[in-house]
C-alpha atoms as a PDB file:
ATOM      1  CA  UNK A   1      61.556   6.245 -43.232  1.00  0.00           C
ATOM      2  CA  UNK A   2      58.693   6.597 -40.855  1.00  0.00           C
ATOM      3  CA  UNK A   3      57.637   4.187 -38.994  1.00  0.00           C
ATOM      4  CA  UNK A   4      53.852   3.646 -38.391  1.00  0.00           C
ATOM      5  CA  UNK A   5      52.520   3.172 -34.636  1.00  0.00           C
ATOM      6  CA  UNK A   6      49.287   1.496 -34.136  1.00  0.00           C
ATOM      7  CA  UNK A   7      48.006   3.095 -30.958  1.00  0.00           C
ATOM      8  CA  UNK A   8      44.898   1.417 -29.089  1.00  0.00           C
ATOM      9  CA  UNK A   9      42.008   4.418 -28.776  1.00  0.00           C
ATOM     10  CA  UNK A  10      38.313   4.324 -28.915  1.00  0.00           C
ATOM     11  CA  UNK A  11      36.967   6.373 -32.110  1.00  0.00           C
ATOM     12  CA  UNK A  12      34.914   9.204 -31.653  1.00  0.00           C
ATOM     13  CA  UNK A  13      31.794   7.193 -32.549  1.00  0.00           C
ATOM     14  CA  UNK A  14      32.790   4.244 -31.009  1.00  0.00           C
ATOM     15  CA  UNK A  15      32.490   6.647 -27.692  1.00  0.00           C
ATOM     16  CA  UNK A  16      28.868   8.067 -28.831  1.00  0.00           C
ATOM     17  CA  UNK A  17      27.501   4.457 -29.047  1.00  0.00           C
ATOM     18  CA  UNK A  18      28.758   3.802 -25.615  1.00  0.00           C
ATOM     19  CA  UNK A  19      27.351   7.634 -24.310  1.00  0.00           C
ATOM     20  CA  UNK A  20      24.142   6.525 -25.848  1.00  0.00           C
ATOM     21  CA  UNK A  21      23.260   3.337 -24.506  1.00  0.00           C
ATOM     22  CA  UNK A  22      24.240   4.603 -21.206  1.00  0.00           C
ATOM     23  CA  UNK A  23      21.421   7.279 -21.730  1.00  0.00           C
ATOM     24  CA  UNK A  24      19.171   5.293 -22.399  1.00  0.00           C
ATOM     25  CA  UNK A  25      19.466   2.533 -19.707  1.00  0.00           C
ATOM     26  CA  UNK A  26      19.422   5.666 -17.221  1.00  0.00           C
ATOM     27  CA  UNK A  27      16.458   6.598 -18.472  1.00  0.00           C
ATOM     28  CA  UNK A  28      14.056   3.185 -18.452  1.00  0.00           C
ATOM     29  CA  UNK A  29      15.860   2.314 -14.727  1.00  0.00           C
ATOM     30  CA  UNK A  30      14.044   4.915 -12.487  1.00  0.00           C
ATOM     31  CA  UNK A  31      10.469   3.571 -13.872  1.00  0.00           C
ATOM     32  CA  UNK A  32      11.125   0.582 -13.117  1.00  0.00           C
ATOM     33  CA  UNK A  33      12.376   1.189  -9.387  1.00  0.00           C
ATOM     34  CA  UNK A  34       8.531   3.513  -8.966  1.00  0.00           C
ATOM     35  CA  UNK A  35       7.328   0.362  -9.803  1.00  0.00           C
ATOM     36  CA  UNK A  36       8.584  -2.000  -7.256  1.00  0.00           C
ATOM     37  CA  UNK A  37       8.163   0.974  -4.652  1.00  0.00           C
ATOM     38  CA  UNK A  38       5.076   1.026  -5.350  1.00  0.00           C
ATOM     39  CA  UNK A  39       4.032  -2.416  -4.372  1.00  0.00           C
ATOM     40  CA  UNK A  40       6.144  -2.111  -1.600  1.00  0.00           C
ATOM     41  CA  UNK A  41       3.873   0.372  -0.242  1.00  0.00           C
ATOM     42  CA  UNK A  42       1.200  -1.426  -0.955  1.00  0.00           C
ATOM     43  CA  UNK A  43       1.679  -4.573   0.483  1.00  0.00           C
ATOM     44  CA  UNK A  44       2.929  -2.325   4.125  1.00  0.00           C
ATOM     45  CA  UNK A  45      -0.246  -0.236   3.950  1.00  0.00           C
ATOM     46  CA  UNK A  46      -2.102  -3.577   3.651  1.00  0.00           C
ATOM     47  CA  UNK A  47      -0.240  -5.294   6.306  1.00  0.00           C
ATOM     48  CA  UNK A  48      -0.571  -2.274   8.860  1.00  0.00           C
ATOM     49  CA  UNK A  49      -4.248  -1.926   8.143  1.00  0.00           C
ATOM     50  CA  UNK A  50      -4.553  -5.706   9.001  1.00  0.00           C
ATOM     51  CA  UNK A  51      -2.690  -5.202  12.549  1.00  0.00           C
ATOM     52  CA  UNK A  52      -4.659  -1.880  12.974  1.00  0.00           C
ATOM     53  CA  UNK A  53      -7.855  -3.988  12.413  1.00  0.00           C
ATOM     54  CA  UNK A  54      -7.126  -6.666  14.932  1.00  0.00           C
ATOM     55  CA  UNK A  55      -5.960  -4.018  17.544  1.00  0.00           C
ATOM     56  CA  UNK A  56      -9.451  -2.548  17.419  1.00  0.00           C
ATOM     57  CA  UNK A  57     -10.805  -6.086  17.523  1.00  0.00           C
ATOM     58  CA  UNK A  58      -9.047  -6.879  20.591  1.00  0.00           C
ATOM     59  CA  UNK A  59      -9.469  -3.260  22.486  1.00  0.00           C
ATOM     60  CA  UNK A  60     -12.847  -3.806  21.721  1.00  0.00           C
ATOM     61  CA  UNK A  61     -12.723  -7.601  23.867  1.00  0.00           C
ATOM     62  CA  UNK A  62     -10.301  -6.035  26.731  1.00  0.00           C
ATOM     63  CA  UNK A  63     -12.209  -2.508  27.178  1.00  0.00           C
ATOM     64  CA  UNK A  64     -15.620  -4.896  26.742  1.00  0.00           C
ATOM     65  CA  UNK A  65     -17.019  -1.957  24.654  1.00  0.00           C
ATOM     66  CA  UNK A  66     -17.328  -1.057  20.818  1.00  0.00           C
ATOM     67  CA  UNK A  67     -14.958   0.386  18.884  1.00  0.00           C
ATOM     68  CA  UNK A  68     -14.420   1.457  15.634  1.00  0.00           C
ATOM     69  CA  UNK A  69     -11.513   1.512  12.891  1.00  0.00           C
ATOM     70  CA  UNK A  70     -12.207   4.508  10.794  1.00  0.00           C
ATOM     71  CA  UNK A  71     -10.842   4.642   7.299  1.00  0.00           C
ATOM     72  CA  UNK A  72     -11.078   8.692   6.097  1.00  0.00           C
ATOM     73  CA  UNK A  73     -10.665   8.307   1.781  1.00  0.00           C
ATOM     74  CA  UNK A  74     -10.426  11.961   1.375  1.00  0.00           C
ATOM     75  CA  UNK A  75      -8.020  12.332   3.953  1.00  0.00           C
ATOM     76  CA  UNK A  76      -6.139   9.404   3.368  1.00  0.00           C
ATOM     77  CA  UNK A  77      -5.956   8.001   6.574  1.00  0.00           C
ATOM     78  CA  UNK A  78      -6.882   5.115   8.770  1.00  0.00           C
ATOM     79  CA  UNK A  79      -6.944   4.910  12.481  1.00  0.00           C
ATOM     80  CA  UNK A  80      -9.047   3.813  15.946  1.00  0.00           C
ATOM     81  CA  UNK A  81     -10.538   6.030  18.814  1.00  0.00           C
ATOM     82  CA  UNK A  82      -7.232   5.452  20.875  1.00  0.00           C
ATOM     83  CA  UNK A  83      -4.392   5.624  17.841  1.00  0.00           C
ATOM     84  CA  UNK A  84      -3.072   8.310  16.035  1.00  0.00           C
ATOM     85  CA  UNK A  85      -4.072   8.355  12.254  1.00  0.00           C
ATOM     86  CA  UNK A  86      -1.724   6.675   9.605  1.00  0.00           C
ATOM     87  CA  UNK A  87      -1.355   8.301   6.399  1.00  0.00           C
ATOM     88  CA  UNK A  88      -1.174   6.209   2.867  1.00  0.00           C
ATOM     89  CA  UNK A  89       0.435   6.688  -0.541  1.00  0.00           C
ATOM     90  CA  UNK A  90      -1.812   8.824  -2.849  1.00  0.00           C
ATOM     91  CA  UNK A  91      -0.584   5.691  -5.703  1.00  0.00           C
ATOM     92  CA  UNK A  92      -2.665   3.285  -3.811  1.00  0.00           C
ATOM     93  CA  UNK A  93      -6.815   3.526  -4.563  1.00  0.00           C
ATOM     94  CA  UNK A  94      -9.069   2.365  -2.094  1.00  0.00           C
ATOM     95  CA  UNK A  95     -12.389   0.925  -1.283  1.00  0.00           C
ATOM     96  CA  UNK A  96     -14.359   0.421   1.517  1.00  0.00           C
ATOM     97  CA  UNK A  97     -17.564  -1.990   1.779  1.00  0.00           C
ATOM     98  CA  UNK A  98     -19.109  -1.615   5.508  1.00  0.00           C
ATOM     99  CA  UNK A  99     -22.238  -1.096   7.711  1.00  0.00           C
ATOM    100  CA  UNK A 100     -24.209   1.850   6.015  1.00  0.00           C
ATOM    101  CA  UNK A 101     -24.061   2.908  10.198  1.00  0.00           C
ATOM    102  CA  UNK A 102     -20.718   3.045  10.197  1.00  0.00           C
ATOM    103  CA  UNK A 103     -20.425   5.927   7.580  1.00  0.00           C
ATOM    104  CA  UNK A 104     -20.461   9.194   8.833  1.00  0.00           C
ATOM    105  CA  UNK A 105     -19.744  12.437   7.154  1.00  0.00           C
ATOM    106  CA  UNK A 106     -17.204  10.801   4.629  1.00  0.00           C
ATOM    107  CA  UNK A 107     -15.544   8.167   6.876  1.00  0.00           C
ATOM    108  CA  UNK A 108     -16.166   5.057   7.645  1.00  0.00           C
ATOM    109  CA  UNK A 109     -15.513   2.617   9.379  1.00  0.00           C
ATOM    110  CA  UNK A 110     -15.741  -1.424  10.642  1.00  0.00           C
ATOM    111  CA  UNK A 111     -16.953  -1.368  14.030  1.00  0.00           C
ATOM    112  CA  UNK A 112     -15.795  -4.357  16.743  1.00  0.00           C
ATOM    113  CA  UNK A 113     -17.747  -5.732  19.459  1.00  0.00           C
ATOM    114  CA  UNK A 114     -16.504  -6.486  23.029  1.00  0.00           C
ATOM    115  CA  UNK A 115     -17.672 -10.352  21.740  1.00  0.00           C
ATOM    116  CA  UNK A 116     -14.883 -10.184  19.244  1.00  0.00           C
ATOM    117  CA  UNK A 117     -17.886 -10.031  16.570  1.00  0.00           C
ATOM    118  CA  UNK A 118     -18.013  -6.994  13.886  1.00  0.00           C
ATOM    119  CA  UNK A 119     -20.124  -5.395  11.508  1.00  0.00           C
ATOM    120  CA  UNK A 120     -17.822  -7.460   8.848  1.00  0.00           C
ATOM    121  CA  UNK A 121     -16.383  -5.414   5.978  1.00  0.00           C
ATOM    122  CA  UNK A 122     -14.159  -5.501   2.897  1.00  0.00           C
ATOM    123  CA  UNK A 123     -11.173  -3.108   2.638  1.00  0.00           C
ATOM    124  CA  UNK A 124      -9.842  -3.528  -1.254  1.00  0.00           C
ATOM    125  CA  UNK A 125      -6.395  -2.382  -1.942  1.00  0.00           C
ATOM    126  CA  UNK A 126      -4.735  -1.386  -5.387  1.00  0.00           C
ATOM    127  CA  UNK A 127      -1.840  -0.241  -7.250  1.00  0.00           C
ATOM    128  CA  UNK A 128      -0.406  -1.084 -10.746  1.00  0.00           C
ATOM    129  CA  UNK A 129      -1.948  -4.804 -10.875  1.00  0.00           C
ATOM    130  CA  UNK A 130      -1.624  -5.771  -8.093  1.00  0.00           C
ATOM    131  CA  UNK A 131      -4.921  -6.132  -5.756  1.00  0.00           C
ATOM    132  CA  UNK A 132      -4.892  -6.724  -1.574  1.00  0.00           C
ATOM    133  CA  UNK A 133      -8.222  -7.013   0.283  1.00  0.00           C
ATOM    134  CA  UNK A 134      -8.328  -6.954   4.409  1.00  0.00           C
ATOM    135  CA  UNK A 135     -11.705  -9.319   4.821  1.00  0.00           C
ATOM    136  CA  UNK A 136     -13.494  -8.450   8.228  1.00  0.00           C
ATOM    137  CA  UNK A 137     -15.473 -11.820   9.507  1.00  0.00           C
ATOM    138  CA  UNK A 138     -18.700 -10.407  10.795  1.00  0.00           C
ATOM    139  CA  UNK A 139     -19.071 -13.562  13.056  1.00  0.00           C
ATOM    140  CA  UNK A 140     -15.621 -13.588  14.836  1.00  0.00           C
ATOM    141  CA  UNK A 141     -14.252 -10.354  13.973  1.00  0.00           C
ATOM    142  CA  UNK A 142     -11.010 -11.837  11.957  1.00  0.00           C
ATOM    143  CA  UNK A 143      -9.079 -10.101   9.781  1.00  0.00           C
ATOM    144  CA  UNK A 144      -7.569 -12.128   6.690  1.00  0.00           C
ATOM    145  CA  UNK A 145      -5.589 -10.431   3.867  1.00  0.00           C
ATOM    146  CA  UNK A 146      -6.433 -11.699   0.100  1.00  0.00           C
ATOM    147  CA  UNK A 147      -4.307 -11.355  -2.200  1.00  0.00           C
ATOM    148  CA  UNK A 148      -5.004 -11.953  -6.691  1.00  0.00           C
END
């Protein structure tokens, strides 16, 4: 007489359920890693745009002469007359509300006085939905990031 062994396996479907959950978690995890990237890089762009702003504000006091932080859309870069430009994510749209003088052949720009002053100016931020704008004081010059 034989005796019957009851051996602990996983079935054959018991294995596919397993294989296909896995696929799927695989597959919603990198979406939502872009995600958080994402506003990563936004919040950083924001953040060095601020300190790029109030570097030009205060070269302008120290050098007691105007200068101007130029923001280039199509080229997707910000910078000053003394810095080398800074390149931003394609993901992130931007605006830029400034001096109609301060718009030259595409780019353009808030411009500091050796006062501290400005021409003022709004520099809006977005990806996903999440909004930043930089806020240029046209009285003191200040910079002040806004966040929704």
């Amino acid at each position: 007489m034989a005796v019957a062994r009851k051996t602990s396996a996983f079935t054959l479907i018991e294995l596919l359920v397993v294989l296909s959950l896995m696929v799927l978690l695989f597959s919603l995890v990198p979406p939502l890693l872009s995600g958080s990237l994402s506003t990563g890089a936004l919040r950083s762009t924001a953040h060095q745009m601020a300190a790029e702003l109030r570097q030009a504000r205060s070269l302008a006091m120290v050098k007691q002469q105007d200068v101007v932080w130029s923001l280039d859309m199509e080229q997707r870069v910000f910078y000053t007359q003394s810095s080398n430009p800074t390149r931003f994510s394609e993901d992130i749209n931007v605006t830029l509300t400034t001096s109609a003088t301060d718009v030259h052949q595409g780019v353009g720009g808030i411009r500091f006085f050796p006062d501290g002053a400005s021409g003022g100016g709004r520099v809006g931020l977005s990806a996903l939905e999440q909004n930043y704008w930089l806020d240029v004081d046209w009285l003191t010059g200040q910079v002040q990031i806004v966040t929704d």
